[in-house]
Structure formats: structure tokens, C-alpha cells
N, C-alpha and C. Protein backbone atom coordinates (compact mmCIF):
# COMPACT_ATOMS: atom_id res chain seq x y z
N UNK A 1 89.71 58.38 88.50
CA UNK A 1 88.32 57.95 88.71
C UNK A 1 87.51 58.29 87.46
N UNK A 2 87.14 56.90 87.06
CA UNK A 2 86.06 57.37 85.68
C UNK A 2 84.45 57.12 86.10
N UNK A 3 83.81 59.23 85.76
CA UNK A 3 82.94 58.93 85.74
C UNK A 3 81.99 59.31 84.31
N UNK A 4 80.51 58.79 84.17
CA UNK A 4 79.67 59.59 83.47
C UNK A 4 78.67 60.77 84.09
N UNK A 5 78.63 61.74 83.20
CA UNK A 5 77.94 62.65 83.78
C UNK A 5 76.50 62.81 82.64
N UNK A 6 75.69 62.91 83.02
CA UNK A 6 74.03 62.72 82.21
C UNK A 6 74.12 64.45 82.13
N UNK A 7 73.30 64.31 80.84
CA UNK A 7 73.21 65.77 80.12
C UNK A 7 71.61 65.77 79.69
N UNK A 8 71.26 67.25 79.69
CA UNK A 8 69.60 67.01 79.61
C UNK A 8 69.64 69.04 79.11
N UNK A 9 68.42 68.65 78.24
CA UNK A 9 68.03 70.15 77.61
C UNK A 9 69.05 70.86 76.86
N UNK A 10 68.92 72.23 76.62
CA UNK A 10 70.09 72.80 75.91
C UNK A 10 71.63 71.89 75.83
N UNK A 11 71.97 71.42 77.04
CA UNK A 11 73.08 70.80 77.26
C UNK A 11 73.22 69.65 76.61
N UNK A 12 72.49 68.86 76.64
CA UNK A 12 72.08 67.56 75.67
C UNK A 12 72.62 68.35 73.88
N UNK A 13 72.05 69.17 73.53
CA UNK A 13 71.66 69.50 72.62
C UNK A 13 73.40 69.73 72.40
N UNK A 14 73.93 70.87 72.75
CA UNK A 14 75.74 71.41 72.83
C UNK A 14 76.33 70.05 72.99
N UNK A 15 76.34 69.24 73.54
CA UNK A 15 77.32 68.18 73.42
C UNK A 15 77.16 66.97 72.42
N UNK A 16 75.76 67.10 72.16
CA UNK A 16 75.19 65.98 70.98
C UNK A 16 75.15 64.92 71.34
N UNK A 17 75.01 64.48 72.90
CA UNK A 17 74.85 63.54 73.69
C UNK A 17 73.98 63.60 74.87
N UNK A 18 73.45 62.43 75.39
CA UNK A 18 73.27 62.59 76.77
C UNK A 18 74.12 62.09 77.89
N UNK A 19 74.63 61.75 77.91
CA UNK A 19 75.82 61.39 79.00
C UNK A 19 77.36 61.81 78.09
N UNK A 20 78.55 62.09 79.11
CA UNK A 20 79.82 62.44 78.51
C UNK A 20 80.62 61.66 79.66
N UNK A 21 81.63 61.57 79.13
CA UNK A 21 82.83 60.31 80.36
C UNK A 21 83.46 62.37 80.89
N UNK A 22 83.93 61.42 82.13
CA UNK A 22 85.40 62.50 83.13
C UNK A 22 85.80 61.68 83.68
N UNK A 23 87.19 62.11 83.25
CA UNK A 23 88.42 61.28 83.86
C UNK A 23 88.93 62.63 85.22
N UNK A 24 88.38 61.73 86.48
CA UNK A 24 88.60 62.90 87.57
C UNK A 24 90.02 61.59 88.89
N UNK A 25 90.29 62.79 89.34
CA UNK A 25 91.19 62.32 90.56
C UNK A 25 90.51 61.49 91.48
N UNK A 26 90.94 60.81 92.23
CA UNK A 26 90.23 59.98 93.24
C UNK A 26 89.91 60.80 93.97
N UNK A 27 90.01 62.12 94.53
CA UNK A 27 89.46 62.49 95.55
C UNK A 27 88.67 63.78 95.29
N UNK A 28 88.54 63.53 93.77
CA UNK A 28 87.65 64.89 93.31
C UNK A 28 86.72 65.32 94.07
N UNK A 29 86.58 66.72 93.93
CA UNK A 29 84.93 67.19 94.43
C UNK A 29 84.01 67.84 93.11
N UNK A 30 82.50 67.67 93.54
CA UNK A 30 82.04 68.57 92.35
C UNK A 30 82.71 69.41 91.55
N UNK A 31 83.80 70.44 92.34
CA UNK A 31 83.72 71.81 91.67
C UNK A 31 84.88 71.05 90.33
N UNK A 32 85.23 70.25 91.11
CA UNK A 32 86.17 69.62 90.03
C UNK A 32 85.69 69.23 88.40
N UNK A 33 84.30 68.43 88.79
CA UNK A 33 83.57 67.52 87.38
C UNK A 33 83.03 69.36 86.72
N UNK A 34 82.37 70.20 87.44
CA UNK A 34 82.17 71.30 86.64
C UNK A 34 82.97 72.28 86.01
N UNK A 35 84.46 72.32 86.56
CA UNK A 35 85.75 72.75 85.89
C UNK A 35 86.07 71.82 84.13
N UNK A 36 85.63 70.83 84.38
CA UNK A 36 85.76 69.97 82.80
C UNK A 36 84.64 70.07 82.41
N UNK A 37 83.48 70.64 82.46
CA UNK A 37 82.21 70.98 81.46
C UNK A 37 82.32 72.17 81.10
N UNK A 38 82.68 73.03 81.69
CA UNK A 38 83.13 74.88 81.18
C UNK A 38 82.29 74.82 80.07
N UNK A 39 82.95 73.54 78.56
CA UNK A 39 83.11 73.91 77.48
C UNK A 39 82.00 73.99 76.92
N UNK A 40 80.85 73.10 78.05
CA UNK A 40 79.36 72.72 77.72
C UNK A 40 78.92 74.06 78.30
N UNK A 41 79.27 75.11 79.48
CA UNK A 41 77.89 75.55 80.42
C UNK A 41 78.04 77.16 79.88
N UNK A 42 78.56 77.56 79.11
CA UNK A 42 79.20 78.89 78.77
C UNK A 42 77.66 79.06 78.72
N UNK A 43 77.45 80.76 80.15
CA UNK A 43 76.19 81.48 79.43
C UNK A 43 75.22 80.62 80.12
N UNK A 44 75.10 79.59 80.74
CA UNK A 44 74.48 78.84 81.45
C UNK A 44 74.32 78.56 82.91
N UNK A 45 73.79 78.96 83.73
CA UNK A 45 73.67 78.56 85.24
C UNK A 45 73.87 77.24 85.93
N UNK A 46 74.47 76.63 85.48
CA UNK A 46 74.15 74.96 86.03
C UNK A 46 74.76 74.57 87.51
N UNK A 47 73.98 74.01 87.78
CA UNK A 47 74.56 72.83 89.15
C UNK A 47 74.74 71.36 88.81
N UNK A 48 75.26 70.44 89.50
CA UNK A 48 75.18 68.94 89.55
C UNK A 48 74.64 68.43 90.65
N UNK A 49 74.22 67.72 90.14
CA UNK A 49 73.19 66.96 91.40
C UNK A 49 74.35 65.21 91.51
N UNK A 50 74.28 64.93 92.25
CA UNK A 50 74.66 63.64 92.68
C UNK A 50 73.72 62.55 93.58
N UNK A 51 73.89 61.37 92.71
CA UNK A 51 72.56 60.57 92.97
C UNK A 51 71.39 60.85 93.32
N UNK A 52 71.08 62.38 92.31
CA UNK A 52 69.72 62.76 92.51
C UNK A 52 69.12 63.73 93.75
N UNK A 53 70.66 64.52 94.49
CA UNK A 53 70.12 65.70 95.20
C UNK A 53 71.62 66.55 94.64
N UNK A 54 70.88 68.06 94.36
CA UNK A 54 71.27 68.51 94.13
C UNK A 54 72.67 69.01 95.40
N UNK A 55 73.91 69.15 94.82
CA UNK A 55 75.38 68.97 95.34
C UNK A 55 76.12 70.31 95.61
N UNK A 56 76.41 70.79 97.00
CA UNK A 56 77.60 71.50 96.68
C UNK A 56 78.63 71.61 95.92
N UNK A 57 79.73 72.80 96.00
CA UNK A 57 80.66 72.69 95.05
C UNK A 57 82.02 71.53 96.29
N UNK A 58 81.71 72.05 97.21
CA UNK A 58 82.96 70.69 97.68
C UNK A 58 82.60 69.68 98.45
N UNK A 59 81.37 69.51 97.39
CA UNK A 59 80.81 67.79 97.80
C UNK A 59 82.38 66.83 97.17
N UNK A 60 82.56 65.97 98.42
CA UNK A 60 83.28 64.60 97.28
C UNK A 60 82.49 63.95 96.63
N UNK A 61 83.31 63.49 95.69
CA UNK A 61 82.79 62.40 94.59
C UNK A 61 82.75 61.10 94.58
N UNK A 62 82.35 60.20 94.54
CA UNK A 62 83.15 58.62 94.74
C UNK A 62 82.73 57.78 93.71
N UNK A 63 83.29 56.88 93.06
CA UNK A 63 83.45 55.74 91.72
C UNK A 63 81.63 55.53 92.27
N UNK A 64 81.03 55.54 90.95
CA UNK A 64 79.68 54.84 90.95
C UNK A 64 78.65 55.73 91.46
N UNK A 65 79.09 56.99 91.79
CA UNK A 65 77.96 58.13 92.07
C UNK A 65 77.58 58.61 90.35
N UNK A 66 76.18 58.78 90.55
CA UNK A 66 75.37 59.19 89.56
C UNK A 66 75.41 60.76 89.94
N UNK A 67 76.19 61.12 88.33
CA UNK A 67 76.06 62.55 88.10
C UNK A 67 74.64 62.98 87.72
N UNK A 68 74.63 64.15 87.40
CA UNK A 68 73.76 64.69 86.22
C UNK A 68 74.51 66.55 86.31
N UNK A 69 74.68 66.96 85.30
CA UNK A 69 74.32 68.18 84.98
C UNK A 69 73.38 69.08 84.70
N UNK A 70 72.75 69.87 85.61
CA UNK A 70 71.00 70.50 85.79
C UNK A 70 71.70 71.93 85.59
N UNK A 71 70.51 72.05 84.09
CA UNK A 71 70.46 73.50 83.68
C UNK A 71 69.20 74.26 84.30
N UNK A 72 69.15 75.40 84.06
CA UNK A 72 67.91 76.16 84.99
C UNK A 72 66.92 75.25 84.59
N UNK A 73 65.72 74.77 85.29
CA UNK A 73 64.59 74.11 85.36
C UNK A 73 63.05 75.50 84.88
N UNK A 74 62.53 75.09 84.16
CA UNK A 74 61.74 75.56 83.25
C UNK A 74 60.85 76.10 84.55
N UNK A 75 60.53 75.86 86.01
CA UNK A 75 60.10 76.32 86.89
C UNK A 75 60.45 77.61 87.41
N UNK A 76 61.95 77.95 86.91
CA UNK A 76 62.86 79.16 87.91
C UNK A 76 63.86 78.68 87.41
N UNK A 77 65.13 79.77 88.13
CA UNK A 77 66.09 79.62 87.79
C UNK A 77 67.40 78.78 88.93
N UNK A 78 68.16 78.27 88.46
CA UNK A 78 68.82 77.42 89.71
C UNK A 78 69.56 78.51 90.56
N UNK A 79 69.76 78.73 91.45
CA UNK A 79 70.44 79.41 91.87
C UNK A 79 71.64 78.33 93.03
N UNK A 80 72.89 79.00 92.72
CA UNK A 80 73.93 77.58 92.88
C UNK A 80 74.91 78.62 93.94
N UNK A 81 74.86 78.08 95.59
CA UNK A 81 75.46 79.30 96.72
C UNK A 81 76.79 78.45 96.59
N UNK A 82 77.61 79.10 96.67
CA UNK A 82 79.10 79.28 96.99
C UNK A 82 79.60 79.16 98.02
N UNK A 83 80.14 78.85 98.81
CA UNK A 83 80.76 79.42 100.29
C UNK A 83 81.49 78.13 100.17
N UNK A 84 83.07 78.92 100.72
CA UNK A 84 84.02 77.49 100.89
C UNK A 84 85.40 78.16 101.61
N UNK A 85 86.22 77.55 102.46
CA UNK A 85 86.72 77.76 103.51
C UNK A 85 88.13 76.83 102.81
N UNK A 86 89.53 77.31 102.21
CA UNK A 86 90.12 76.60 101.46
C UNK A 86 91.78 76.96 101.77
N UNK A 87 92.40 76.44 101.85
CA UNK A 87 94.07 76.58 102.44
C UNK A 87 94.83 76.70 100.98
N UNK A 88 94.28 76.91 100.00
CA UNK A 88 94.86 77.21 98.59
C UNK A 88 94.64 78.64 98.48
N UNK A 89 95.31 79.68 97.46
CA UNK A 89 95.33 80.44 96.91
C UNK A 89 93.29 80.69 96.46
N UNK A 90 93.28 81.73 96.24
CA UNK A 90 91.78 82.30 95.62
C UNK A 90 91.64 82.62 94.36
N UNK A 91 91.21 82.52 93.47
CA UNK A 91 91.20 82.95 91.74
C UNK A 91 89.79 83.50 91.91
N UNK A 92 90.74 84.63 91.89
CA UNK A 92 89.65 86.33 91.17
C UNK A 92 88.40 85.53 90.23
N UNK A 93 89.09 84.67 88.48
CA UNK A 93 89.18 83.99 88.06
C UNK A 93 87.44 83.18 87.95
N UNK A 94 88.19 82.38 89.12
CA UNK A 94 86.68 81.35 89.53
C UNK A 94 85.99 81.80 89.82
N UNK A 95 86.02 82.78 90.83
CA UNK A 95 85.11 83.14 92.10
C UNK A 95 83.82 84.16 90.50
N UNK A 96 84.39 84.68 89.60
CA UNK A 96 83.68 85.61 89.14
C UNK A 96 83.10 84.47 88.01
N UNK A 97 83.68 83.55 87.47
CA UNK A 97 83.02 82.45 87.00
C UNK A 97 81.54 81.94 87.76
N UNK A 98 81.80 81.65 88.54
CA UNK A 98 80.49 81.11 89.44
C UNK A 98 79.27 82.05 89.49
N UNK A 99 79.78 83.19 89.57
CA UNK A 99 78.89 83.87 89.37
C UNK A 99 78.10 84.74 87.95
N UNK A 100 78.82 84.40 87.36
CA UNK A 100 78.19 85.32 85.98
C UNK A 100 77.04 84.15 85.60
N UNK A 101 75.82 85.37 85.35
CA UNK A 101 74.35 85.00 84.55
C UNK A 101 74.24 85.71 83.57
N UNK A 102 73.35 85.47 82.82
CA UNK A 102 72.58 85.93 81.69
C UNK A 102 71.86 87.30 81.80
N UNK A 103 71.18 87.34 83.14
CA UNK A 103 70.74 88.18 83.68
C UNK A 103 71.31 89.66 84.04
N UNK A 104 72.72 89.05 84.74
CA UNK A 104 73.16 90.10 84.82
C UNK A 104 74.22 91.24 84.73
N UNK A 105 74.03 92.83 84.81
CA UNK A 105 74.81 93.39 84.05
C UNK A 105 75.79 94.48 84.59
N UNK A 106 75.81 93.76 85.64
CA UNK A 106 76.96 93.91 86.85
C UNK A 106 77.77 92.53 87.75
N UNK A 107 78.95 93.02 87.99
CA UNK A 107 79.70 91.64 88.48
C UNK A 107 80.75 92.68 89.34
N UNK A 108 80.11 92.59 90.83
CA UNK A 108 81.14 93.00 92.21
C UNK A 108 82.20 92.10 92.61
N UNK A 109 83.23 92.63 92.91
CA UNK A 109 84.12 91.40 93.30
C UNK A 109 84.76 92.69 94.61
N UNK A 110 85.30 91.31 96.18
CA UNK A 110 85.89 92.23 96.87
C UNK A 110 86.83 91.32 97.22
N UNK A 111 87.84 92.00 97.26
CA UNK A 111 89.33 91.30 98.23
C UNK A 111 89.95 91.56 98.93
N UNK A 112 89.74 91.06 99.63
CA UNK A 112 90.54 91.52 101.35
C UNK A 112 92.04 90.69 101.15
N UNK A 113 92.60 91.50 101.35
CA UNK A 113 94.37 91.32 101.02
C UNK A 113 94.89 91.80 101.84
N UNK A 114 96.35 90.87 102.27
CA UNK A 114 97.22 91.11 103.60
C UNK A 114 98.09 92.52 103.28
N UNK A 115 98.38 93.16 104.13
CA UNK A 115 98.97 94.70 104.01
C UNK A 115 99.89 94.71 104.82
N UNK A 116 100.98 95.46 104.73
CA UNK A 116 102.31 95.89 105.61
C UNK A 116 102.76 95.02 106.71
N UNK A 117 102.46 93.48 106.80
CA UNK A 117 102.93 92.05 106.94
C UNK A 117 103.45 91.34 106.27
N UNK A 118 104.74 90.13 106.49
CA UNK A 118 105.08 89.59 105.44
C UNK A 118 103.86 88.62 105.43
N UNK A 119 102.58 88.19 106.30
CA UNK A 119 101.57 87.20 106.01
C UNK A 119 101.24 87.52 107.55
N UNK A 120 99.74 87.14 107.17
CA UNK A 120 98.91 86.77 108.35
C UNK A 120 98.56 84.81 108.28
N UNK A 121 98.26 84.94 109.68
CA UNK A 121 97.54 83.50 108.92
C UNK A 121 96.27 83.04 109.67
N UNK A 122 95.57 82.29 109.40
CA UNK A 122 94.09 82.42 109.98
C UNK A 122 93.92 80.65 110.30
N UNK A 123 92.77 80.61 110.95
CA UNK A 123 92.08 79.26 111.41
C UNK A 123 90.74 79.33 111.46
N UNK A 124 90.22 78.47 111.28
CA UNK A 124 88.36 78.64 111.15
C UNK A 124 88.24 77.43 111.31
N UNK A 125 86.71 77.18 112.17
CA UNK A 125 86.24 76.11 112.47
C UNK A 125 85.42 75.83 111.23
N UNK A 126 86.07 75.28 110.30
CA UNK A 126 85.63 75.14 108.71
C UNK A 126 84.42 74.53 108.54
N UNK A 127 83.75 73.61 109.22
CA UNK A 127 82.05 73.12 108.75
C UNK A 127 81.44 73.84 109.15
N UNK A 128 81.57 74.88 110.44
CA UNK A 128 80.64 75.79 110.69
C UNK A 128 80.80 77.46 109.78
N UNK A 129 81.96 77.53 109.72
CA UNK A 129 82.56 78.58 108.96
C UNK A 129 81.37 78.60 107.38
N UNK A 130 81.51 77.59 106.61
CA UNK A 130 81.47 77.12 105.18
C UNK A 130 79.92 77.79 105.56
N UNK A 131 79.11 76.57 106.55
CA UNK A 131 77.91 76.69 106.52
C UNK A 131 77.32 78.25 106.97
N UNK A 132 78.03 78.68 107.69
CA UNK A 132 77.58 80.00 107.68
C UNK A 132 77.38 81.05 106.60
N UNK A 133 78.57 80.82 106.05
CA UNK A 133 79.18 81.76 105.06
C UNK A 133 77.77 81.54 103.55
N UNK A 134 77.22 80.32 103.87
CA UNK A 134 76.22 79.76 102.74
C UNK A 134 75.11 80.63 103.48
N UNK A 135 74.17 80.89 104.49
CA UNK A 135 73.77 81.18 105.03
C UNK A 135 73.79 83.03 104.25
N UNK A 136 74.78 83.67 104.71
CA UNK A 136 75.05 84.93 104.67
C UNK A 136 75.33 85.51 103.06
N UNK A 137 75.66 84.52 102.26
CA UNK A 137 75.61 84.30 100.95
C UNK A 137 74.14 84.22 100.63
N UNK A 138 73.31 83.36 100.69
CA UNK A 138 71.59 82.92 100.49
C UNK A 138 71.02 84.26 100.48
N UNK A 139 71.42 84.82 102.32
CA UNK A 139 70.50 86.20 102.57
C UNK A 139 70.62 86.80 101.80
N UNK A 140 72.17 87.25 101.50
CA UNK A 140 72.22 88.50 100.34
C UNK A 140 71.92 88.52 98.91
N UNK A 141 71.44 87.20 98.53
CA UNK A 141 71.03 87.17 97.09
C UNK A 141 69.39 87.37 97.32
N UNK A 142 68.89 86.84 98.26
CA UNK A 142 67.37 87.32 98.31
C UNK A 142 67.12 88.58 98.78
N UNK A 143 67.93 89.23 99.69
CA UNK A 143 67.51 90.55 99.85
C UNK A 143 67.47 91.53 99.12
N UNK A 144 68.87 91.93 98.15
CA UNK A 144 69.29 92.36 97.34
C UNK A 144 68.75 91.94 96.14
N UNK A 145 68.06 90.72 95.81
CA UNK A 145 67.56 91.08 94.66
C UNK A 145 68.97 90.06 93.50
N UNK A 146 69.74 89.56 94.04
CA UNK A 146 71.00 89.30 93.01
C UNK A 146 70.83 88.00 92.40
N UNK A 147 71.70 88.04 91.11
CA UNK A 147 71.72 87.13 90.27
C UNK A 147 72.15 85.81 90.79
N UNK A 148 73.47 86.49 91.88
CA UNK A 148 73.97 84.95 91.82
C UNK A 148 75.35 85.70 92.79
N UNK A 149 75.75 85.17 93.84
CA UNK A 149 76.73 85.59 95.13
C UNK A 149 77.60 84.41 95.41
N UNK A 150 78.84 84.66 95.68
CA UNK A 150 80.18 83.65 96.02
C UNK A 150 81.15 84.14 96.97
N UNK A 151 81.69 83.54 97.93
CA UNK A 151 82.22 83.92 98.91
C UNK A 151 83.40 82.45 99.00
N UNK A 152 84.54 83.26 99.33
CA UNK A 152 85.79 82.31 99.61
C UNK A 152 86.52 82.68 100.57
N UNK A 153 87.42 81.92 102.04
CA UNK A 153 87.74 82.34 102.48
C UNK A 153 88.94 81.60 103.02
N UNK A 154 90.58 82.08 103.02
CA UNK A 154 91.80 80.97 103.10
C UNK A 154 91.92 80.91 104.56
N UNK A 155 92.73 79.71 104.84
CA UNK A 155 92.95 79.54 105.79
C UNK A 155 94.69 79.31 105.83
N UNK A 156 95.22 78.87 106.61
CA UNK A 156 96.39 79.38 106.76
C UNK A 156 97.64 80.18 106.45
N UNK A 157 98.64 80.28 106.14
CA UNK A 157 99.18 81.26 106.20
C UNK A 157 99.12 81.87 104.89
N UNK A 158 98.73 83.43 104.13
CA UNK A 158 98.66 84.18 103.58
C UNK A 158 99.59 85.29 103.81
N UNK A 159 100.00 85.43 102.77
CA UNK A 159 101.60 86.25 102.33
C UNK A 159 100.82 87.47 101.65
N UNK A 160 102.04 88.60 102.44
CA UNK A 160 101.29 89.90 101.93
C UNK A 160 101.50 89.88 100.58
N UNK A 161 100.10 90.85 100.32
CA UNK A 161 99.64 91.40 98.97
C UNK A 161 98.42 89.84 98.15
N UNK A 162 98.49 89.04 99.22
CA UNK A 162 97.45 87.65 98.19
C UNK A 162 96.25 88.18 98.81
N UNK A 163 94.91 87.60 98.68
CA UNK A 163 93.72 87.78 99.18
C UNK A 163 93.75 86.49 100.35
N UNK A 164 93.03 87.12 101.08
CA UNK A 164 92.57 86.07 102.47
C UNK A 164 90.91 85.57 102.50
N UNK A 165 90.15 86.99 101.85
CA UNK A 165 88.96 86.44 101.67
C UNK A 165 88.52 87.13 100.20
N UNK A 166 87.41 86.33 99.71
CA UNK A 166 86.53 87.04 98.34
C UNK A 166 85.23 87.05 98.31
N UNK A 167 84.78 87.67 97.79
CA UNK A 167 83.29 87.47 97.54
C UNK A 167 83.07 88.15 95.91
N UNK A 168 82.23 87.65 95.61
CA UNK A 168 81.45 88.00 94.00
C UNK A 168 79.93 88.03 94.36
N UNK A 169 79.33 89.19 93.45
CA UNK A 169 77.80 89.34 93.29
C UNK A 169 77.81 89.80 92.27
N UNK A 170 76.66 89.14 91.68
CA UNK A 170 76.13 89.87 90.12
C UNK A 170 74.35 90.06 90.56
N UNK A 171 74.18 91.46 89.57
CA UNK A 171 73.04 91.57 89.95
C UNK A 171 72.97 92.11 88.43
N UNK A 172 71.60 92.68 87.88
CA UNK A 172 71.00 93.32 87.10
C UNK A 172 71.67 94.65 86.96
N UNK A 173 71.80 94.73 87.81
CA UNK A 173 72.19 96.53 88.47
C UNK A 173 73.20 97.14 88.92
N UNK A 174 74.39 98.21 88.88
CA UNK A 174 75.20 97.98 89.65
C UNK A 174 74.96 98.37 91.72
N UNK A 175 74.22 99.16 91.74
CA UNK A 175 73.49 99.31 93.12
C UNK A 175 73.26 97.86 93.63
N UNK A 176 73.00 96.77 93.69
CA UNK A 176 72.59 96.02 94.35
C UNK A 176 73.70 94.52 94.11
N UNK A 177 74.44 94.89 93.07
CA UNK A 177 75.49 94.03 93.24
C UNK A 177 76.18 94.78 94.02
N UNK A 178 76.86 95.84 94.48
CA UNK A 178 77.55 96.71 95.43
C UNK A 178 77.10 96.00 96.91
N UNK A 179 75.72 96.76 97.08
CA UNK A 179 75.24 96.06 98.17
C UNK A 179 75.31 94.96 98.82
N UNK A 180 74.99 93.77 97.54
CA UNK A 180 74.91 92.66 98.07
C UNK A 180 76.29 92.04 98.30
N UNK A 181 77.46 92.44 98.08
CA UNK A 181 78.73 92.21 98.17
C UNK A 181 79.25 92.84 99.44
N UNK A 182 78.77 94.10 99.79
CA UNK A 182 79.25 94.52 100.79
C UNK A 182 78.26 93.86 102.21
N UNK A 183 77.36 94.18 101.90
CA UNK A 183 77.08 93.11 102.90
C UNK A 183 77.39 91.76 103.04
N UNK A 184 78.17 90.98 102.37
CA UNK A 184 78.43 89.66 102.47
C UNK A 184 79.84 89.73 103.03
N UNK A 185 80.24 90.41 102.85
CA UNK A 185 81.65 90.55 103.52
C UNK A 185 81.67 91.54 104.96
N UNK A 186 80.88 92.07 105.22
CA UNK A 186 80.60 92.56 106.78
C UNK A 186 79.91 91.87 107.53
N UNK A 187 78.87 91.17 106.70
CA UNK A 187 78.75 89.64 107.81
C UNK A 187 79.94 88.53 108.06
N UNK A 188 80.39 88.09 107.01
CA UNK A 188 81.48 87.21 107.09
C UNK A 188 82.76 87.75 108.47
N UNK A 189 83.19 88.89 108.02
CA UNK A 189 83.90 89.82 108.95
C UNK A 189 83.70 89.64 110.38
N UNK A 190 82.19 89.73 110.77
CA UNK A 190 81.66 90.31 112.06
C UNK A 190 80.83 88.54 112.71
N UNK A 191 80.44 87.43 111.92
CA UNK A 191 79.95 86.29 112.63
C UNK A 191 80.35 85.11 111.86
N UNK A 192 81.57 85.04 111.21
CA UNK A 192 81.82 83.53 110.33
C UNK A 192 82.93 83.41 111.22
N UNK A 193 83.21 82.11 111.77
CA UNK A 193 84.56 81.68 113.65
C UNK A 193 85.77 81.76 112.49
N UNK A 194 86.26 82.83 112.22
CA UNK A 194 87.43 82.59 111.51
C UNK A 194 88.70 83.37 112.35
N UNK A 195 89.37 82.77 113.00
CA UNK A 195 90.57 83.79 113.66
C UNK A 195 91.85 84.01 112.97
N UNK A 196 92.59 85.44 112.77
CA UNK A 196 93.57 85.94 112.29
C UNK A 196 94.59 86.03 113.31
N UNK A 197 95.58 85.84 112.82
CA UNK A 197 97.07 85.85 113.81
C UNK A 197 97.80 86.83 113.32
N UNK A 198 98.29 87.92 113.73
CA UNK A 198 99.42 89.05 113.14
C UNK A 198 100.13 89.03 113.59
N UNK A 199 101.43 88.86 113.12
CA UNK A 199 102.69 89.06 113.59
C UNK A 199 102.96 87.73 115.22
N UNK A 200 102.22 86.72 115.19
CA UNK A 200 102.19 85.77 116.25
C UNK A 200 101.46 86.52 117.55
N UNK A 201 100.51 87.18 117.07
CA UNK A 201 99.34 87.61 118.34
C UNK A 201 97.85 87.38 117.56
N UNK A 202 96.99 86.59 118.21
CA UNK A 202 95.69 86.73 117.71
C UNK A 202 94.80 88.57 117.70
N UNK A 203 94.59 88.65 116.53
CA UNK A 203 93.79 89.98 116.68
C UNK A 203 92.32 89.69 117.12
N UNK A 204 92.34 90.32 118.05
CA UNK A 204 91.19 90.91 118.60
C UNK A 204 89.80 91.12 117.87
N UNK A 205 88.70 90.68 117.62
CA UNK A 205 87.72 90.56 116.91
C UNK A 205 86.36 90.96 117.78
N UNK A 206 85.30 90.67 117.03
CA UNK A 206 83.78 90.78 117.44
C UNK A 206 83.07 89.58 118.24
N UNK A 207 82.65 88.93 118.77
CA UNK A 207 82.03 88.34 119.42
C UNK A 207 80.77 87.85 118.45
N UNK A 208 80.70 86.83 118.05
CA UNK A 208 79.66 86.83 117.12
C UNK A 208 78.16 86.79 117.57
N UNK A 209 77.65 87.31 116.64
CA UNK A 209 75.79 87.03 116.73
C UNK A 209 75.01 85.61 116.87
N UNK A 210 73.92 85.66 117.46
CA UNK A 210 73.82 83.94 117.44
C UNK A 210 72.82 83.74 116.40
């Protein structure tokens, strides 16, 4: 799938263009078209907007959608939530990509990893899961004060010693990237519908909050 993606401000300026071609898969999603700009956003906060509202990272894409690449807006800064519910492997990697700013001079990362099992494996009611997890992500960057928060969480079967869930926070500070990480993962824990299976018995969990 060939698309163009529109470039504006600093970004305009780094590529020496305003629009750039991507050659993406037919069934790309955002996070995909922003994995091939890397080379443009280094040090930069950006989101993509698609046909003019700004896009999750696992929005699909489709032939003839109008990109753009949006750097922080001279109003504030963009702030771009994370949350995604994914049957692939997790990269430490990405998850700490998404989150690094300019701002800040701390970067939390947590991983919950399978232990003394050959694998667990999990199920989540994934549109409500995602949307929550955005939710509990949002809170903890405004409460805390943070730069910028990411949360990932797998779904089926996970082999001991991989991660099952992640989260990233960057803050200014290391106190409040701590915080805001640990609280994102004790909410996730305690009210995102995600069920674990051990050893072929569902474990026993919390009852969530409404």
C-alpha cells in the first residue's frame, strides 16, 4: 500500500520536504507508518492524524487515507496514550521508544514475566481491555505529573521468562515516573477484563471496579 504522509514545522524542515511516500502492507496500522519516520521524529513527540483526527497507534490504515505527521503544536505539547492488547511478543525496545521526551529525565519500565511455568496464557475482551488500559494510562500521566506513559498487554499463550504485560513512564523526575508506572500497572492488574490460565485452571482474580 502506497501512501503519502504530509510533513509540517521542524519536520518539514529534517526531511526537506513536505510530504514523503511509505511503502506500507495492506493491512498496516499507524504504529506501522510511524516505525518508517523514526529517522524524521528523533527527540520529537509526534502523533499522526488521519484524515484530519488525530489517530491511535492501532488505528488501520487504508489506500487514500490522508496522513499527516503532527509535531507538538505551538499551543502545548501532544501528548500521544499508548494502550494496546497484542498476541505478539513485547519490545522493552518500543514500549520505551514511545515514550521518551525532551522533557524528561527519567524513563520507568515494568515487566510482568511468566515464572516457574512452562507459559501461562491469557484472554481479554480486547476493545474494552485497550480502552481501559487508555483510560488508566491518561489518569496516570495527569496525576503524576508525567511526560508521557505506555502500557502493553499479550494475549495468548506466553512462555516462561517473556513478559505478559509492560508499561513505560517518563517523567522529569525519578519519583513520579516510579509512581506513575506503578500505578498503571495496579490498575491494569486489579480492573482491565484480562483472564490468566495456569497450568489449565483459570486464576482467581479481583472483581473489577465500575
Amino acid at each position: 500500500m502506497h501512501v503519502s504522509v504530509r510533513l509540517f514545522a521542524m519536520l518539514r524542515e529534517r526531511a526537506g520536504a513536505d510530504e514523503i511516500q511509505l511503502e506500507l502492507p495492506d493491512e498496516a496500522r499507524v504504529s506501522d507508518a510511524l516505525d518508517q519516520v523514526r529517522h524524521l521524529t528523533g527527540g520529537v513527540r509526534v502523533v499522526l492524524a488521519v484524515n484530519q483526527v488525530y489517530a491511535e497507534p492501532s488505528q488501520r490504515l487504508h489506500a487514500g487515507d490522508e496522513l499527516a505527521l503532527i509535531p507538538p503544536v505551538s499551543g502545548g505539547s501532544v501528548t500521544q496514550v499508548h494502550a494496546r492488547v497484542t498476541e505478539d511478543p513485547i519490545s522493552a525496545d518500543s514500549l520505551i521508544e514511545r515514550v521518551r521526551d525532551p522533557r524528561a529525565g527519567a524513563i520507568v519500565t515494568f515487566h510482568g514475566i511468566t515464572r516457574e511455568v512452562p507459559a501461562l496464557s491469557y484472554e481479554a475482551y480486547t476493545a474494552m481491555a485497550e480502552r481501559k488500559m487508555a483510560e488508566i494510562v491518561s489518569a496516570a500521566i495527569e496525576g503524576h505529573g508525567l511526560c508521557s506513559a505506555a502500557a502493553e498487554h499479550r494475549v495468548g499463550t506466553v512462555p516462561l521468562s517473556e513478559p505478559s504485560v509492560m508499561v513505560a513512564a517518563s517523567a522529569p523526575h525519578r519519583d513520579a515516573a516510579f509512581a506513575g508506572a506503578r500505578e498503571i500497572i495496579d490498575e491494569i492488574k486489579a480492573n482491565v477484563p484480562i483472564w490468566k490460565k495456569e497450568e489449565g485452571e483459570w486464576v482467581r482474580g479481583t472483581t473489577p471496579q465500575r
